[in-house]
Protein backbone atom coordinates (compact mmCIF):
# COMPACT_ATOMS: atom_id res chain seq x y z
CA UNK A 1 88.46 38.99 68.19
CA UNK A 2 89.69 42.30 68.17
CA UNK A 3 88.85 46.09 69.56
CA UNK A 4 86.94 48.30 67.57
CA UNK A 5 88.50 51.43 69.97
CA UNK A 6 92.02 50.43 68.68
CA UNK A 7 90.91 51.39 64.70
CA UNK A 8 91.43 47.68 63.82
CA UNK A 9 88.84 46.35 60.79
CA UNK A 10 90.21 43.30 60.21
CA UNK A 11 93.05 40.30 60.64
CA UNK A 12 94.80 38.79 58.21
CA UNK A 13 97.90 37.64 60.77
CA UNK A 14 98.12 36.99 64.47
CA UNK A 15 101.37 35.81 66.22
CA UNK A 16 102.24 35.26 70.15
CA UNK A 17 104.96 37.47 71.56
CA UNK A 18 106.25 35.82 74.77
CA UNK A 19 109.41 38.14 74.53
CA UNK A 20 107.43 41.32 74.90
CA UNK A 21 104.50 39.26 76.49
CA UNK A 22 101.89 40.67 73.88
CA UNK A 23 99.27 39.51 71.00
CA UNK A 24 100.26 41.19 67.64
CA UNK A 25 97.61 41.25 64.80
CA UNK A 26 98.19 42.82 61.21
CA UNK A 27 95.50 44.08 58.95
CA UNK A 28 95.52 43.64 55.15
CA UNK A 29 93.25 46.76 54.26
CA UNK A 30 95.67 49.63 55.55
CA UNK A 31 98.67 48.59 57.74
CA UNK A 32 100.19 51.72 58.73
CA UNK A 33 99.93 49.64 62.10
CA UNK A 34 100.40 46.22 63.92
CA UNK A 35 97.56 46.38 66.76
CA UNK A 36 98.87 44.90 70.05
CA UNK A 37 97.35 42.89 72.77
CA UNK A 38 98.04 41.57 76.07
CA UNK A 39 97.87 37.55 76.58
CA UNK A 40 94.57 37.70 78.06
CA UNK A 41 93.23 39.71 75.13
CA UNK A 42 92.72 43.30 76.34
CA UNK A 43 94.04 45.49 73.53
CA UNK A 44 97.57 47.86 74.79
CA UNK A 45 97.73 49.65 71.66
CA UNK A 46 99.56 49.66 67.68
CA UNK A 47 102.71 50.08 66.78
CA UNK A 48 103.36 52.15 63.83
CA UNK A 49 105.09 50.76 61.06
CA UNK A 50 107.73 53.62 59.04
CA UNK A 51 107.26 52.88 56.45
CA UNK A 52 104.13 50.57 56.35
CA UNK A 53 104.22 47.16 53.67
CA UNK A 54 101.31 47.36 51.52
CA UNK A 55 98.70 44.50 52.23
CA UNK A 56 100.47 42.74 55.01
CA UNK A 57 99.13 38.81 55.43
CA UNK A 58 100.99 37.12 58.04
CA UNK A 59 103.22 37.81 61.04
CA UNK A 60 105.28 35.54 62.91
CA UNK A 61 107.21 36.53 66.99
CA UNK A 62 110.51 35.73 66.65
CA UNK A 63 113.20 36.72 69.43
CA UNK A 64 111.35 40.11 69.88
CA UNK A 65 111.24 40.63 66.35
CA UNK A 66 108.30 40.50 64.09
CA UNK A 67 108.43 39.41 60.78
CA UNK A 68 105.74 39.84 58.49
CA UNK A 69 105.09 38.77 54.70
CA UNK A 70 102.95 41.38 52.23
CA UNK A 71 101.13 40.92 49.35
CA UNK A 72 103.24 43.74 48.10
CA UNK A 73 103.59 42.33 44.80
CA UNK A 74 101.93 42.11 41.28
CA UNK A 75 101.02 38.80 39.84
CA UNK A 76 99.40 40.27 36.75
CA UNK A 77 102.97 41.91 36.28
CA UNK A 78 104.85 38.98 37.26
CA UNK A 79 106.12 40.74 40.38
CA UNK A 80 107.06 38.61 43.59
CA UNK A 81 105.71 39.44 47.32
CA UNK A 82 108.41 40.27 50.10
CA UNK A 83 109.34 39.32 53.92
CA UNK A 84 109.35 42.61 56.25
CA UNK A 85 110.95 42.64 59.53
CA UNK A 86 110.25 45.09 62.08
CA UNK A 87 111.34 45.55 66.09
CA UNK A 88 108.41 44.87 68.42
CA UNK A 89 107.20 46.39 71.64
CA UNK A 90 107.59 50.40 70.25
CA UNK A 91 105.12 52.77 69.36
CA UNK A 92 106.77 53.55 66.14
CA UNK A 93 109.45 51.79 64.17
CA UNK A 94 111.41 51.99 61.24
CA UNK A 95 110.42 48.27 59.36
CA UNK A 96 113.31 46.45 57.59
CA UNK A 97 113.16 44.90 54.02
CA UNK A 98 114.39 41.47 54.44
CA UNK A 99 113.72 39.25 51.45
CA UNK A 100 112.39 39.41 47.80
CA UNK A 101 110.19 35.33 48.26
CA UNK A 102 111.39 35.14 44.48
CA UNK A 103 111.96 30.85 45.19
CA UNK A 104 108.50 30.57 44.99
CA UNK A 105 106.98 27.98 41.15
CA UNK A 106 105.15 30.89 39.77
CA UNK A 107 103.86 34.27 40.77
CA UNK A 108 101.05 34.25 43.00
CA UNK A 109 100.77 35.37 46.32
CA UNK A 110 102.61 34.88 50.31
CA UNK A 111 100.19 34.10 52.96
CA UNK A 112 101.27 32.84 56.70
CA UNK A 113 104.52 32.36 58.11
CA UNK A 114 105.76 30.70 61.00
CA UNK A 115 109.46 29.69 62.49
CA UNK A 116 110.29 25.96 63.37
CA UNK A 117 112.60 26.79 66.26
CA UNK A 118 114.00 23.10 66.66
CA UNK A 119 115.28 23.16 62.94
CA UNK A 120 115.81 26.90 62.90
CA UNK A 121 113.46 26.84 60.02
CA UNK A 122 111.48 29.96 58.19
CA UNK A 123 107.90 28.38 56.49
CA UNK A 124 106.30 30.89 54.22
CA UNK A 125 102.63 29.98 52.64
CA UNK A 126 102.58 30.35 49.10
CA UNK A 127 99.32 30.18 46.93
CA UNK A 128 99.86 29.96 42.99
CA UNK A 129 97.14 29.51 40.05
CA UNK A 130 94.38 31.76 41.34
CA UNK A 131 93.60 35.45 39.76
CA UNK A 132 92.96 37.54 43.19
CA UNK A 133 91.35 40.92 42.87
CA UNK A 134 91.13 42.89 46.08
CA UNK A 135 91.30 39.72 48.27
CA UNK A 136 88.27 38.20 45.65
CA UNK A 137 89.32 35.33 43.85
CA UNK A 138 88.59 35.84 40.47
CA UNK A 139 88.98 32.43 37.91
CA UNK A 140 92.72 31.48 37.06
CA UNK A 141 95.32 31.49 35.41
CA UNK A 142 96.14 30.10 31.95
CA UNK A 143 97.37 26.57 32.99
CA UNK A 144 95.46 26.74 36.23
CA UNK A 145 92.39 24.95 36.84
CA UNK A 146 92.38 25.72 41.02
CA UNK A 147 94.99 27.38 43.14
CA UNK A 148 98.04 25.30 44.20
CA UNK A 149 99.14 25.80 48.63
CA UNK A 150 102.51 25.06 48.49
CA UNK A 151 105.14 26.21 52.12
CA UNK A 152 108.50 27.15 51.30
CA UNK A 153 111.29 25.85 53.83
CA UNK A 154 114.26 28.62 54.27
CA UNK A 155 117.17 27.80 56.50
CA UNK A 156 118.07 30.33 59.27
CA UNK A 157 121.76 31.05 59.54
CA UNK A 158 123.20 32.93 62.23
CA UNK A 159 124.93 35.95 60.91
CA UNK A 160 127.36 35.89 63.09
CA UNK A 161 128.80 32.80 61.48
CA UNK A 162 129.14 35.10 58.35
CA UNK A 163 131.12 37.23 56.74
CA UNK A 164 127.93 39.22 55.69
CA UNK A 165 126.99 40.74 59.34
CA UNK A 166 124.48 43.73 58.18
CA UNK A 167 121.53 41.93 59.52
CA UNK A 168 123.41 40.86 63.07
CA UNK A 169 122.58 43.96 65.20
CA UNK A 170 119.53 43.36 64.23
CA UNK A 171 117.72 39.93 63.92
CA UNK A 172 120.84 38.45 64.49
CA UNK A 173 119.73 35.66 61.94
CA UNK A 174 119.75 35.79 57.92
CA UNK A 175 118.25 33.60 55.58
CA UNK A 176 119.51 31.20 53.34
CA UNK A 177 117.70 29.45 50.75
CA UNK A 178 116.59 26.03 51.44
CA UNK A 179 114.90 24.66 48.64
CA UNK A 180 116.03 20.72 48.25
CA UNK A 181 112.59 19.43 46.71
CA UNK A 182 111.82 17.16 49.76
CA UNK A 183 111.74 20.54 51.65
CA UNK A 184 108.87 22.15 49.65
CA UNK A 185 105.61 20.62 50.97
CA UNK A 186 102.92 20.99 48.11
CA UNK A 187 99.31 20.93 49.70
CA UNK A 188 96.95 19.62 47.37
CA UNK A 189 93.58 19.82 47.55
CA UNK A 190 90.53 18.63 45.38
CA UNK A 191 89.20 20.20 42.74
CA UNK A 192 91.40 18.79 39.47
CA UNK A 193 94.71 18.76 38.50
CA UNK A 194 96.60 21.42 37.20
CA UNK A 195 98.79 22.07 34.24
CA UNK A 196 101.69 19.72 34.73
CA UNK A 197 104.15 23.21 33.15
CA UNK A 198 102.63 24.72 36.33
CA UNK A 199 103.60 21.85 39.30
C-alpha cells in the first residue's frame, strides 16, 4: 500500500532500508521522487531526486545507498536502460549515473534489482522480445514469439582495491562485469520458443 497524502500513484519498486530504518518506493509515471516510509508503514515523506531518471522500475537499499534501474532507454531505437544511484535519507539529492546495462542479449527493458550480500553480487531483471508501449505490451518483436526474463549477475568490487577510486567516497563499491554464461539465469516460461538468433 501506499499514501495518497504523500502524491504517490503508483509502485513499480520497493526496497527495505535498515541503514536509515525506512521503506523506499519509486513510481514509474513521474519520479521526480522516491516516497519514504517507516518500517511499520506510516509514510515520513519523498526524497527528491536532482535530476530525476525517467521511468524508474526497481530500487534496491544498499549500505545507505539506493540504487535504482530506469526504463530510460529506447528499444525501438536500440537504446539500452541505465543503473542510477542516489544517497538516501535527504530531502533532496543530487542522483548519480552509474552504469549503461549494455551486457544485456538484445534491447528490451531493466526491471528489479536486488544485491546478494554473501557473494557481493548486483542481479538486474532483464525482459527481451516484447514491444512495450507506455507500460502496455504490445505484440513482439521480429524473432520473438513471447518475452524472454533473463537476471544479469555483476560482480561488486570494492573501489578501494582500485586504481579507479571516483566512485569510493561514494558507494564505496563499483561494478564489474560478470557475465560467465553459468552466471546469467534465463527464466523461461511457457508460451513457445523463441527465435534461436534471439537466445
Amino acid at each position: 500500500f501506499f499514501s495518497l497524502h504523500s502524491g504517490q500513484i503508483e509502485v513499480s519498486g520497493i526496497a527495505v532500508d535498515a541503514v536509515n530504518d525506512a521503506v523506499w518506493m519509486t513510481e514509474w509515471n513521474v519520479g521526480d521522487y522516491v516516497y519514504r516510509y517507516n518500517l511499520q508503514g506510516d509514510y515520513i515523506g519523498k526524497l527528491h531526486l536532482l535530476p530525476s531518471p525517467q521511468w524508474q522500475q526497481g530500487v534496491v537499499a544498499y549500505n545507505g545507498t539506493l540504487m535504482m534501474t530506469a526504463d530510460d532507454g529506447n528499444a525501438d531505437r536500440k537504446e539500452y536502460d541505465h543503473l542510477w544511484s542516489v544517497k538516501g535519507g535527504l530531502e533532496e539529492s543530487f542522483v548519480r549515473y552509474e552504469m549503461t546495462v549494455d551486457q544485456v542479449k538484445d534491447y528490451g527493458e531493466i526491471e528489479g534489482l536486488d544485491v546478494d550480500r554473501i557473494h557481493s553480487h548486483l542481479l538486474i531483471l532483464h525482459n527481451r522480445g516484447a514491444i512495450i508501449r507506455q507500460g502496455i505490451p504490445s505484440g513482439f518483436y521480429p524473432g520473438y514469439n513471447r518475452e524472454i526474463h533473463e537476471v544479469y549477475t555483476f560482480k561488486m568490487i570494492d573501489a578501494s582495491s582500485t586504481t579507479d577510486k571516483s566512485n569510493a567516497d561514494y558507494l564505496r563499491k563499483s561494478f564489474q562485469r560478470n557475465m560467465n554464461k553459468e552466471e546469467t539465469q534465463s527464466l523461461r516460461g511457457g508460451g513457445g520458443v523463441s527465435d534461436s538468433s534471439k537466445t
